[in-house]
N, C-alpha and C. Protein backbone atom coordinates (compact mmCIF):
# COMPACT_ATOMS: atom_id res chain seq x y z
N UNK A 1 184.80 31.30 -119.36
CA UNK A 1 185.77 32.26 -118.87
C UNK A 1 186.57 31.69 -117.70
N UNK A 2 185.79 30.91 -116.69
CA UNK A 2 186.40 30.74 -115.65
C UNK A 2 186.58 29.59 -115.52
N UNK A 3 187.35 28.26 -115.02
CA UNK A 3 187.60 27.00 -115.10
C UNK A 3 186.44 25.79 -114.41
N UNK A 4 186.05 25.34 -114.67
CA UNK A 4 184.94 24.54 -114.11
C UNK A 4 185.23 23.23 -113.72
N UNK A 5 184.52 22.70 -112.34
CA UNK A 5 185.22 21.22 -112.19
C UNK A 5 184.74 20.34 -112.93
N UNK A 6 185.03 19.38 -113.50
CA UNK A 6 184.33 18.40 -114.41
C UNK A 6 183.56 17.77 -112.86
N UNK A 7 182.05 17.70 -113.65
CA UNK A 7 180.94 17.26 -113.09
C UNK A 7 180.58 17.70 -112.04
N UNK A 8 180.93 18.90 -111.83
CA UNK A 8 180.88 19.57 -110.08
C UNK A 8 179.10 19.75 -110.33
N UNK A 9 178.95 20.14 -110.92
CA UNK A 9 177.47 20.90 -110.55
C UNK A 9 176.75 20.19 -110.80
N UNK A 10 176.21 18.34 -111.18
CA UNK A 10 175.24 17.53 -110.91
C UNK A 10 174.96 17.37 -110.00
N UNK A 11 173.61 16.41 -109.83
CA UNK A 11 172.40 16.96 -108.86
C UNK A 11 173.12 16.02 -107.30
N UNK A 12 174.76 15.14 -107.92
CA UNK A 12 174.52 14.38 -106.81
C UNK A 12 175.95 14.85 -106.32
N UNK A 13 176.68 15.84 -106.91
CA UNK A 13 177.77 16.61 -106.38
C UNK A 13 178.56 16.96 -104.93
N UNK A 14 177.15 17.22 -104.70
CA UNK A 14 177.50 17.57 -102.87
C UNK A 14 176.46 16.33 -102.45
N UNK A 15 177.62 15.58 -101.27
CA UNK A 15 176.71 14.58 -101.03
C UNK A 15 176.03 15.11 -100.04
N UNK A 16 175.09 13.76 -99.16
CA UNK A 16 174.05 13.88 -98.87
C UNK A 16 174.94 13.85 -97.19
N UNK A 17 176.05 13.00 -96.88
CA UNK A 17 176.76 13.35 -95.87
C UNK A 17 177.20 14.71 -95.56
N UNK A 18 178.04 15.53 -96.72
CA UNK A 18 178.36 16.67 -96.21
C UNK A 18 177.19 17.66 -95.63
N UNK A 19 175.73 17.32 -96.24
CA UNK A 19 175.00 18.76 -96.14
C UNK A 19 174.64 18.36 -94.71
N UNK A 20 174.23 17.10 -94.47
CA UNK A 20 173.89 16.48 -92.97
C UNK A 20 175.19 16.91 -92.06
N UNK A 21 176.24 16.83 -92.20
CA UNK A 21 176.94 16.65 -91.30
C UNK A 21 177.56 18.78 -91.00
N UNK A 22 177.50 19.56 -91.85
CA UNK A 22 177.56 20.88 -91.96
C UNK A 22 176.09 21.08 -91.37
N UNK A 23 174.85 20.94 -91.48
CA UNK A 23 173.73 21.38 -90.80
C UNK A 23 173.73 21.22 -89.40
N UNK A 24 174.83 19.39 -89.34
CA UNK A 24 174.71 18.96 -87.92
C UNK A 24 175.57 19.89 -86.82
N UNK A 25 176.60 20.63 -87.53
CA UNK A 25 177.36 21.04 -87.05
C UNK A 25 176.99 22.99 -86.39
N UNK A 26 175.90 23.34 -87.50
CA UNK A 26 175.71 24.62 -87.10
C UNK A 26 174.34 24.67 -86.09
N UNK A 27 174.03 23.40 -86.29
CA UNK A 27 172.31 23.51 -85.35
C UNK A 27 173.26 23.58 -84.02
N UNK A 28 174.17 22.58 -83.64
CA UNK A 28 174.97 22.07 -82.21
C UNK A 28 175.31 23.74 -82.12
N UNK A 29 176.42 24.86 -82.86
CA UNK A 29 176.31 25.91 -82.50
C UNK A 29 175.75 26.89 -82.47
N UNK A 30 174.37 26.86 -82.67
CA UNK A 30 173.37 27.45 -82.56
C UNK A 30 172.66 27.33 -81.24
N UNK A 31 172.74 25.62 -81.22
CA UNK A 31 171.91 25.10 -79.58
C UNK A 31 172.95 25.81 -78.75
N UNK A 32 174.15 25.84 -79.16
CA UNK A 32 175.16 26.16 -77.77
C UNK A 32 174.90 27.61 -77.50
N UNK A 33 174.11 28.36 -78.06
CA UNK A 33 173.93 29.73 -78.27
C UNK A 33 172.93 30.08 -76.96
N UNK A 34 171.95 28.75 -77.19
CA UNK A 34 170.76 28.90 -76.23
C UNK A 34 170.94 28.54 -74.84
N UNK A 35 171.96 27.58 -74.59
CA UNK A 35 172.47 26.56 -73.45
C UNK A 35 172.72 27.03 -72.69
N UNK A 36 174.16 27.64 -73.26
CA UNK A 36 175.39 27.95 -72.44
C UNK A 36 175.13 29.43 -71.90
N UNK A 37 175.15 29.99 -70.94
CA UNK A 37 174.38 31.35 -70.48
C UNK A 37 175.77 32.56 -70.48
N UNK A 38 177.09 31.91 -70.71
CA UNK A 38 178.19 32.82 -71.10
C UNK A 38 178.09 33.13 -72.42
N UNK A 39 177.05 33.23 -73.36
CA UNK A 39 177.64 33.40 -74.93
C UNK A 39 175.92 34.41 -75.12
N UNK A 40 176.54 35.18 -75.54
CA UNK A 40 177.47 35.59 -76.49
C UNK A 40 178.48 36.05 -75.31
N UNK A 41 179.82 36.21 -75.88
CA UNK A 41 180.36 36.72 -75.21
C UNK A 41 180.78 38.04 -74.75
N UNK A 42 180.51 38.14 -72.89
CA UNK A 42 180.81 39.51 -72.74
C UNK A 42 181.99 40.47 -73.18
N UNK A 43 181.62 41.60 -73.20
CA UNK A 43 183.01 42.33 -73.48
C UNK A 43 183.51 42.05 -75.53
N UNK A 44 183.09 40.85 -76.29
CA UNK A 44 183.19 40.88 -77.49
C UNK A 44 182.12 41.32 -78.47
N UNK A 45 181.05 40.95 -77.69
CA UNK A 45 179.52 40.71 -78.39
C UNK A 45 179.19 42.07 -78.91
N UNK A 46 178.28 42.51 -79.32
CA UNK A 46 177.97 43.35 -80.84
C UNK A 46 176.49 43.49 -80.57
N UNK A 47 175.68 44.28 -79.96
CA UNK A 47 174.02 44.30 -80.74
C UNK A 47 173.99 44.68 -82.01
N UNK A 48 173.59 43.69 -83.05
CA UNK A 48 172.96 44.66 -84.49
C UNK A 48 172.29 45.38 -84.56
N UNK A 49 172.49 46.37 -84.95
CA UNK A 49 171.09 47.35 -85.37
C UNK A 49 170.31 46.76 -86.60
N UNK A 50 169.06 46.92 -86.66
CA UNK A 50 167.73 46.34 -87.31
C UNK A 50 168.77 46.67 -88.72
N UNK A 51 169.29 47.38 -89.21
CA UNK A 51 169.71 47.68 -90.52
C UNK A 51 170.73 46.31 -90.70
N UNK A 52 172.14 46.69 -89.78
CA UNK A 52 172.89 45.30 -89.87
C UNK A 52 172.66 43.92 -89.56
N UNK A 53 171.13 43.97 -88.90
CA UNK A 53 170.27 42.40 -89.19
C UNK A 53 169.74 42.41 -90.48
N UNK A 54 169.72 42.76 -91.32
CA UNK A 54 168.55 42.82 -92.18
C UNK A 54 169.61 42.49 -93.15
N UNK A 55 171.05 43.22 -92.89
CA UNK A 55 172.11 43.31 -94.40
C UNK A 55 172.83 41.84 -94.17
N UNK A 56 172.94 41.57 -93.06
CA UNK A 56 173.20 39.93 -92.61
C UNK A 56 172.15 39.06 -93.05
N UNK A 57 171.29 39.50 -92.89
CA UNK A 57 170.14 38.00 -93.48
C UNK A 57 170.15 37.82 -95.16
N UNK A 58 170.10 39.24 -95.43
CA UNK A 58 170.43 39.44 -96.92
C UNK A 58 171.54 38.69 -97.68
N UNK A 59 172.47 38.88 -97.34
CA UNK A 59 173.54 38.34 -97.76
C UNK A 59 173.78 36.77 -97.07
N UNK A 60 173.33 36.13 -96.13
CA UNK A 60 173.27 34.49 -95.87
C UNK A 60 172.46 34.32 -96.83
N UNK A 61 171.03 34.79 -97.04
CA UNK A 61 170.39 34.24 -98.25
C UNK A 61 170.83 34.14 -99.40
N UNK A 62 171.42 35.46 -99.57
CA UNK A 62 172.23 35.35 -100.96
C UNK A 62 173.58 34.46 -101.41
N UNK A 63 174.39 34.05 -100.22
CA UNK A 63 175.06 32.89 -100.42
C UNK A 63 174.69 31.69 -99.98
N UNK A 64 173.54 31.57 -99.34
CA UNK A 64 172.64 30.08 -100.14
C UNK A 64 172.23 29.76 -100.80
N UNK A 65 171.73 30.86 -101.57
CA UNK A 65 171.08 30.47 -102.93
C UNK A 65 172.60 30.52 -104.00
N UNK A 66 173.34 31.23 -103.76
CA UNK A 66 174.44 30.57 -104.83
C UNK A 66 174.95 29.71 -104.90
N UNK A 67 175.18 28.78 -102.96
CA UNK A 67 175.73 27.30 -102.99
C UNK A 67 174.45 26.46 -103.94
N UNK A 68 172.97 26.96 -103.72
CA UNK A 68 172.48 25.85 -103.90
C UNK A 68 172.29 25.90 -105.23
N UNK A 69 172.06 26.82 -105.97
CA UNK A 69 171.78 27.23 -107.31
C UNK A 69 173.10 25.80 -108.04
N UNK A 70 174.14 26.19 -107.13
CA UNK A 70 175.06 25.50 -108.27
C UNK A 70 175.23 24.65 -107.95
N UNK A 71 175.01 23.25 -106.53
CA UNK A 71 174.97 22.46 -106.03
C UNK A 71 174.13 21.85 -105.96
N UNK A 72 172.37 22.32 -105.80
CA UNK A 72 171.28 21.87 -106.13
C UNK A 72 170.03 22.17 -106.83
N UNK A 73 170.75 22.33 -108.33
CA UNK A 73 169.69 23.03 -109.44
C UNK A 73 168.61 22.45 -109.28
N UNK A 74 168.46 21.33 -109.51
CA UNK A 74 166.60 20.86 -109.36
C UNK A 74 165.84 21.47 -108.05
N UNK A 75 166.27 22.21 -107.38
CA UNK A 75 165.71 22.62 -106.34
C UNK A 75 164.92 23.82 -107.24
N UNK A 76 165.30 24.61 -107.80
CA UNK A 76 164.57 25.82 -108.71
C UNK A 76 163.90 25.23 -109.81
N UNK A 77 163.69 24.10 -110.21
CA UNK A 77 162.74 23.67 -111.28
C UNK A 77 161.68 24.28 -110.93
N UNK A 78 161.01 24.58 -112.07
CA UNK A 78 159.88 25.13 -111.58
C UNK A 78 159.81 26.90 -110.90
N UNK A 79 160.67 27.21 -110.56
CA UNK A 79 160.31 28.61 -110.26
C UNK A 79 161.10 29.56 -110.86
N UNK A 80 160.12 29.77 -112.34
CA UNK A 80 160.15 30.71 -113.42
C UNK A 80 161.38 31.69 -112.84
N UNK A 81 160.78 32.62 -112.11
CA UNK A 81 161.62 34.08 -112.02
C UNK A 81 163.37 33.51 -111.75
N UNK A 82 163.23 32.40 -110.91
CA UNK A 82 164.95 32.61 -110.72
C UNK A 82 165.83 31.84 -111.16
N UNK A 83 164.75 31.35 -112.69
CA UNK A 83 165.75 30.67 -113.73
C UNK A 83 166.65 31.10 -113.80
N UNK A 84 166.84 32.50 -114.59
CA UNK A 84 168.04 33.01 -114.93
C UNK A 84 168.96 33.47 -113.95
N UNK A 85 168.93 33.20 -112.59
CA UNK A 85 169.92 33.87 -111.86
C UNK A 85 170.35 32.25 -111.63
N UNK A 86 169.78 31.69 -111.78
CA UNK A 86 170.44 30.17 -111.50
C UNK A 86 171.31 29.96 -112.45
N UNK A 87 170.82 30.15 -113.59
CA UNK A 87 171.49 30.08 -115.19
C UNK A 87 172.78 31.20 -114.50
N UNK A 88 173.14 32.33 -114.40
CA UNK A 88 174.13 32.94 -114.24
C UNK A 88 174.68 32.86 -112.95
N UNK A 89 174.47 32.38 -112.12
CA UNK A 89 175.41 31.59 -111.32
C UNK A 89 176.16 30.61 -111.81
N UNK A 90 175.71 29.85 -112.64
CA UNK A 90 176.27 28.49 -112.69
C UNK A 90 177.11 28.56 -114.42
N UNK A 91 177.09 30.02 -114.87
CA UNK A 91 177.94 30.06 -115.86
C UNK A 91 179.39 30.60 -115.48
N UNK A 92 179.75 30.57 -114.09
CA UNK A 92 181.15 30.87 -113.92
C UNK A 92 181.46 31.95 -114.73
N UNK A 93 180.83 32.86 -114.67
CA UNK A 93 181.50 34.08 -115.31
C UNK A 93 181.36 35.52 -114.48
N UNK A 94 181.67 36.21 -114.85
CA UNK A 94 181.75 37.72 -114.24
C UNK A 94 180.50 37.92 -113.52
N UNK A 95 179.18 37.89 -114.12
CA UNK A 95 177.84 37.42 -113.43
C UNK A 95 178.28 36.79 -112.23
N UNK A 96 178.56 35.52 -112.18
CA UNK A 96 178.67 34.49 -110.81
C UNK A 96 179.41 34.94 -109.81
N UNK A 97 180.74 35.78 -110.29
CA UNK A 97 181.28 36.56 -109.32
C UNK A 97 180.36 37.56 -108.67
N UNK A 98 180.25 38.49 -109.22
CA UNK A 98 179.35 39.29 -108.41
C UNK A 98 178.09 38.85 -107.49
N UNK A 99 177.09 37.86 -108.30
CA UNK A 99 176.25 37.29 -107.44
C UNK A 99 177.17 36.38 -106.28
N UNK A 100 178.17 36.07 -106.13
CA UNK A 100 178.85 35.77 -105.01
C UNK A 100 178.94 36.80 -104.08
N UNK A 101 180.15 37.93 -104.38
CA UNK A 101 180.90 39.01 -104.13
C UNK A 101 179.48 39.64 -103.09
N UNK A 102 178.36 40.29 -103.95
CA UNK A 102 177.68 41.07 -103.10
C UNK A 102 177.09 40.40 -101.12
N UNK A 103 176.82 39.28 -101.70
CA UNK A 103 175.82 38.77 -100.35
C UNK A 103 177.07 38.58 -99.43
N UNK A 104 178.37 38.25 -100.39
CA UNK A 104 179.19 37.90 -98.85
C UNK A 104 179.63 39.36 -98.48
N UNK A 105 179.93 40.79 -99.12
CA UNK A 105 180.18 41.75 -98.69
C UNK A 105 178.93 42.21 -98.04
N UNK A 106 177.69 41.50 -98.18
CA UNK A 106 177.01 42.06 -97.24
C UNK A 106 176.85 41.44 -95.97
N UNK A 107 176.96 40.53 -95.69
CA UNK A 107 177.29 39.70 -94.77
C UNK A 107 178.14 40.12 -94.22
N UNK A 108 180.08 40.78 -94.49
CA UNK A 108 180.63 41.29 -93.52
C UNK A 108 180.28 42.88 -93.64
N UNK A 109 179.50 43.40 -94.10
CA UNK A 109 179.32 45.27 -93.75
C UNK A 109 177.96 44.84 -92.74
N UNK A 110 177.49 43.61 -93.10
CA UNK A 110 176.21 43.73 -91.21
C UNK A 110 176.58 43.25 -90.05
N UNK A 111 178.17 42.98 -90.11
CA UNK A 111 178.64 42.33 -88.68
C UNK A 111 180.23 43.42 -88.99
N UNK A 112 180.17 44.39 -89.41
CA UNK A 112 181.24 45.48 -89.49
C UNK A 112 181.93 45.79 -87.93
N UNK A 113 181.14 46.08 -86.96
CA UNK A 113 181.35 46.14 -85.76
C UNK A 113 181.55 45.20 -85.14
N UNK A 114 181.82 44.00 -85.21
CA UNK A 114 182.07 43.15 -84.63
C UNK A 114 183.63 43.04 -84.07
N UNK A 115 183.52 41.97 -83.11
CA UNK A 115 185.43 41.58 -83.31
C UNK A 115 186.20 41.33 -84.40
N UNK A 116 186.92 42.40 -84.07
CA UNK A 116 187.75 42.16 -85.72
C UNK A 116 188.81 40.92 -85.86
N UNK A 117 188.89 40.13 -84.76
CA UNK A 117 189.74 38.95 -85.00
C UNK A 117 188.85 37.81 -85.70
N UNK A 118 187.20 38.05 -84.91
CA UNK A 118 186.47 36.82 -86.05
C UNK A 118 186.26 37.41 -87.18
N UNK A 119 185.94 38.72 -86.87
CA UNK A 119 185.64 39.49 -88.58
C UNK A 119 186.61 38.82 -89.81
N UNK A 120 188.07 39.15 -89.45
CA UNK A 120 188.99 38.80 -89.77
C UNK A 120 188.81 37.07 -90.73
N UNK A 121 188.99 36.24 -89.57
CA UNK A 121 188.64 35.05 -90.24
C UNK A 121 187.82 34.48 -90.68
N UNK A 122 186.32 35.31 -90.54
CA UNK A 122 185.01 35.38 -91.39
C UNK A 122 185.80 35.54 -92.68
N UNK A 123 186.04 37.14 -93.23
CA UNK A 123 186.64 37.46 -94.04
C UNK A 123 187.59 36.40 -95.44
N UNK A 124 188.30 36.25 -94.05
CA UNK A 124 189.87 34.85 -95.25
C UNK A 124 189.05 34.16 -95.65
N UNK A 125 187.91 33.24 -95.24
CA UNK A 125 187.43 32.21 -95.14
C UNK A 125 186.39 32.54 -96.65
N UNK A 126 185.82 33.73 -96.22
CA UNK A 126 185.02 33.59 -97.93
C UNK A 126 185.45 34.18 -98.82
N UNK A 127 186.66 34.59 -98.37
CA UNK A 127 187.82 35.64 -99.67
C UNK A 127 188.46 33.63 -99.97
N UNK A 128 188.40 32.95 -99.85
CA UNK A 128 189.51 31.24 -99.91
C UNK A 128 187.73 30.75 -100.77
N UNK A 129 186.72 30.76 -100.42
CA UNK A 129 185.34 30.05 -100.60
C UNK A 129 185.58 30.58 -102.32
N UNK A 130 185.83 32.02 -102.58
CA UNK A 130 185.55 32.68 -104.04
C UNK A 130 187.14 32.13 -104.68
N UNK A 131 187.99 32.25 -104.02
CA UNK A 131 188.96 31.79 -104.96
C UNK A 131 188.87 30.48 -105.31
N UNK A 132 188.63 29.52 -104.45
CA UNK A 132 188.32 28.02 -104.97
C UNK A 132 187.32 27.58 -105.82
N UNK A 133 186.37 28.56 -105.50
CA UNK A 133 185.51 28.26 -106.47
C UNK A 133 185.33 28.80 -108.26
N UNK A 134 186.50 29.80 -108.39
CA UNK A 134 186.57 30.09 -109.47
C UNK A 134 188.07 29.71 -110.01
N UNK A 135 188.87 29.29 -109.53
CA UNK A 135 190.59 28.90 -109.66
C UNK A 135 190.52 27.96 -110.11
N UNK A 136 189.82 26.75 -110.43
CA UNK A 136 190.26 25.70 -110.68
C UNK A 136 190.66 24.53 -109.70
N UNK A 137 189.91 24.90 -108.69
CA UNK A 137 190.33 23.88 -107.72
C UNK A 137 189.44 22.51 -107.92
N UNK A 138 189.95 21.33 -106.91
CA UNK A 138 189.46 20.57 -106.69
C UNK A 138 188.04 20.63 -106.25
N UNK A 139 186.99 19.89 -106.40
CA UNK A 139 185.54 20.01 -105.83
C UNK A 139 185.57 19.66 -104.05
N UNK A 140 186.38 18.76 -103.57
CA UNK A 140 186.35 18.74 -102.61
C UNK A 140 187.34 19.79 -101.80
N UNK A 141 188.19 20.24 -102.15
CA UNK A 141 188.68 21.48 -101.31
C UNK A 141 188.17 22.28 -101.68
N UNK A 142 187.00 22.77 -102.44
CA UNK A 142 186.15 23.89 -102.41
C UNK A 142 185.18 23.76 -101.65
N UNK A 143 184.68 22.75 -101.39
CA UNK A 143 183.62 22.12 -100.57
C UNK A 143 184.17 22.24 -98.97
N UNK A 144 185.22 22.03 -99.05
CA UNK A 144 185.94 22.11 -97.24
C UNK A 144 185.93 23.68 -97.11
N UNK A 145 186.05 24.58 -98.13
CA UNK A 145 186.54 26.12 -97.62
C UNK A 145 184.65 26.17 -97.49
N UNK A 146 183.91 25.94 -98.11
CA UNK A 146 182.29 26.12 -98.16
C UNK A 146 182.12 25.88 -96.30
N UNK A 147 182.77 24.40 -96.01
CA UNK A 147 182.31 24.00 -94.52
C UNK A 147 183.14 24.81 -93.75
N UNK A 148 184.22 25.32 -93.69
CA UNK A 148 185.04 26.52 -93.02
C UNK A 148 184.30 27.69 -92.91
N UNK A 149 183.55 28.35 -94.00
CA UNK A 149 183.14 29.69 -93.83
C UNK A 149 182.08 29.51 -93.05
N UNK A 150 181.06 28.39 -94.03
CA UNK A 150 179.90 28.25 -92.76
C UNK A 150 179.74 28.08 -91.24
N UNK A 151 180.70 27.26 -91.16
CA UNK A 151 181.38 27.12 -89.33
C UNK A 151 181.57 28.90 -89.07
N UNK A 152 182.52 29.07 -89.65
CA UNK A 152 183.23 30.25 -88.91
C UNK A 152 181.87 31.47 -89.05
N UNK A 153 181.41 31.40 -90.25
CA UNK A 153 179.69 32.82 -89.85
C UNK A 153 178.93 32.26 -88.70
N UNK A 154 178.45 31.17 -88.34
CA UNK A 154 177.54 30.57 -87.59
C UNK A 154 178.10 31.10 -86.19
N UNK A 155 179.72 30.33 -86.10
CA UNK A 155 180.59 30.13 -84.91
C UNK A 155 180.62 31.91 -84.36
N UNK A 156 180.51 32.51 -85.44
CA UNK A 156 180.34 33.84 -85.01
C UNK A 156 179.20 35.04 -84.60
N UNK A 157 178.31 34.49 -85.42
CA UNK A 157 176.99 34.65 -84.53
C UNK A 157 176.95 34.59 -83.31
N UNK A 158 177.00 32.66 -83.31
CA UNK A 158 176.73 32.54 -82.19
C UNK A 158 177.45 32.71 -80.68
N UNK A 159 178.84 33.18 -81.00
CA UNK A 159 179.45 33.98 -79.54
C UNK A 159 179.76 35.42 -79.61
N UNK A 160 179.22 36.28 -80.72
CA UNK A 160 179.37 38.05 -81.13
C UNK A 160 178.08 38.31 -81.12
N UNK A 161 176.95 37.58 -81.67
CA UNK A 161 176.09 38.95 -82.47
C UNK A 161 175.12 38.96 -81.10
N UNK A 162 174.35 39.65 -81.34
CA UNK A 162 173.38 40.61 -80.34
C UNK A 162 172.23 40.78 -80.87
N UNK A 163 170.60 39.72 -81.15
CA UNK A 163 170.05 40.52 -82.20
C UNK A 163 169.66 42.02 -81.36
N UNK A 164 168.44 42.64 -82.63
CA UNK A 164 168.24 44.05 -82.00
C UNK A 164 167.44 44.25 -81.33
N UNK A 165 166.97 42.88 -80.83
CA UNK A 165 165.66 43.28 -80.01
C UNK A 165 166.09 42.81 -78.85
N UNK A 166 167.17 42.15 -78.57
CA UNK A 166 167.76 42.23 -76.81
C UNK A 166 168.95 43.49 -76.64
N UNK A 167 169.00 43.78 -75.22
CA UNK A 167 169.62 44.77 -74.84
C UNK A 167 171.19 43.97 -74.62
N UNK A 168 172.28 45.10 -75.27
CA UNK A 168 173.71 44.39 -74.79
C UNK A 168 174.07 44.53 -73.69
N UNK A 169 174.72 43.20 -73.61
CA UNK A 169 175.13 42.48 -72.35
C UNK A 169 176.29 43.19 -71.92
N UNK A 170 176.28 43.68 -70.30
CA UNK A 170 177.26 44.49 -69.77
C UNK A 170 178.25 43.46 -69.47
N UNK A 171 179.97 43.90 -69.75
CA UNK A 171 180.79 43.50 -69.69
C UNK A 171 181.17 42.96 -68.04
């Protein structure tokens, strides 16, 4: 149904640089989370409530397991139950949309309250991640909107969110 890249989804697709150098990039804004004693930032920052932590974790899991499902199938060898969601991820069809669609709409309904200017470019960023990945694009400019969104959820965490077990920070 939907256009597929020739050879996108073998086991050696996404190299071994990009995943190193995207991990390298969200641990550094993650550490900067712990460091820097201005961030999150006042006056923008957000406490989640236990519900919109829970619909955020939900939905990062759920769009890791769809990068990896279709980027690193041998990773599910072996575990029976989520054959078939691997299998329908990786058939580019109406299935794969939705198993996309949900985790990232849940991902922005658990950071709903947030700043709506990162909300915003959270948003473009995995509304550009679903169109490339089902349009017919190139593997590597689908792969750059993949390292865009991930920057920009992380980048947003780590100067908005609030988990729920610290008190928000007075402006």
């Amino acid at each position: 149904m939907f256009p597929r890249w020739p050879g996108a989804f073998a086991e050696d697709s996404v190299t071994a640089a990009f995943a190193v150098t995207l991990a390298g990039v969200c641990v550094l804004l993650l550490l900067a989370r712990l460091v820097v004693p201005q961030l999150p930032l006042a006056g923008h920052s957000v406490r989640l409530s236990w519900v919109d932590a829970v619909l955020l974790l939900c939905g990062v899991v759920g769009l890791a397991f769809h990068c990896a499902a279709m980027f690193y199938r041998p990773l599910f060898d072996g575990i029976g139950p989520l054959g078939p969601l691997v299998d329908m991820v990786n058939e580019m069809n109406v299935a794969s949309i939705i198993l996309f669609i949900v985790p990232a709409l849940l991902v922005l309904i658990g950071l709903r309250r947030h700043y709506r200017v990162s909300l915003a470019v959270l948003t473009l960023s995995l509304l550009v991640v679903g169109v490339t990945m089902y349009a017919g694009t190139p593997l590597n400019v689908h792969l750059g909107t993949i390292f865009v969104a991930v920057v920009a959820l992380v980048s947003h965490v780590a100067l908005f969110a609030i988990p729920p077990w610290q008190r928000a920070t007075q402006a």
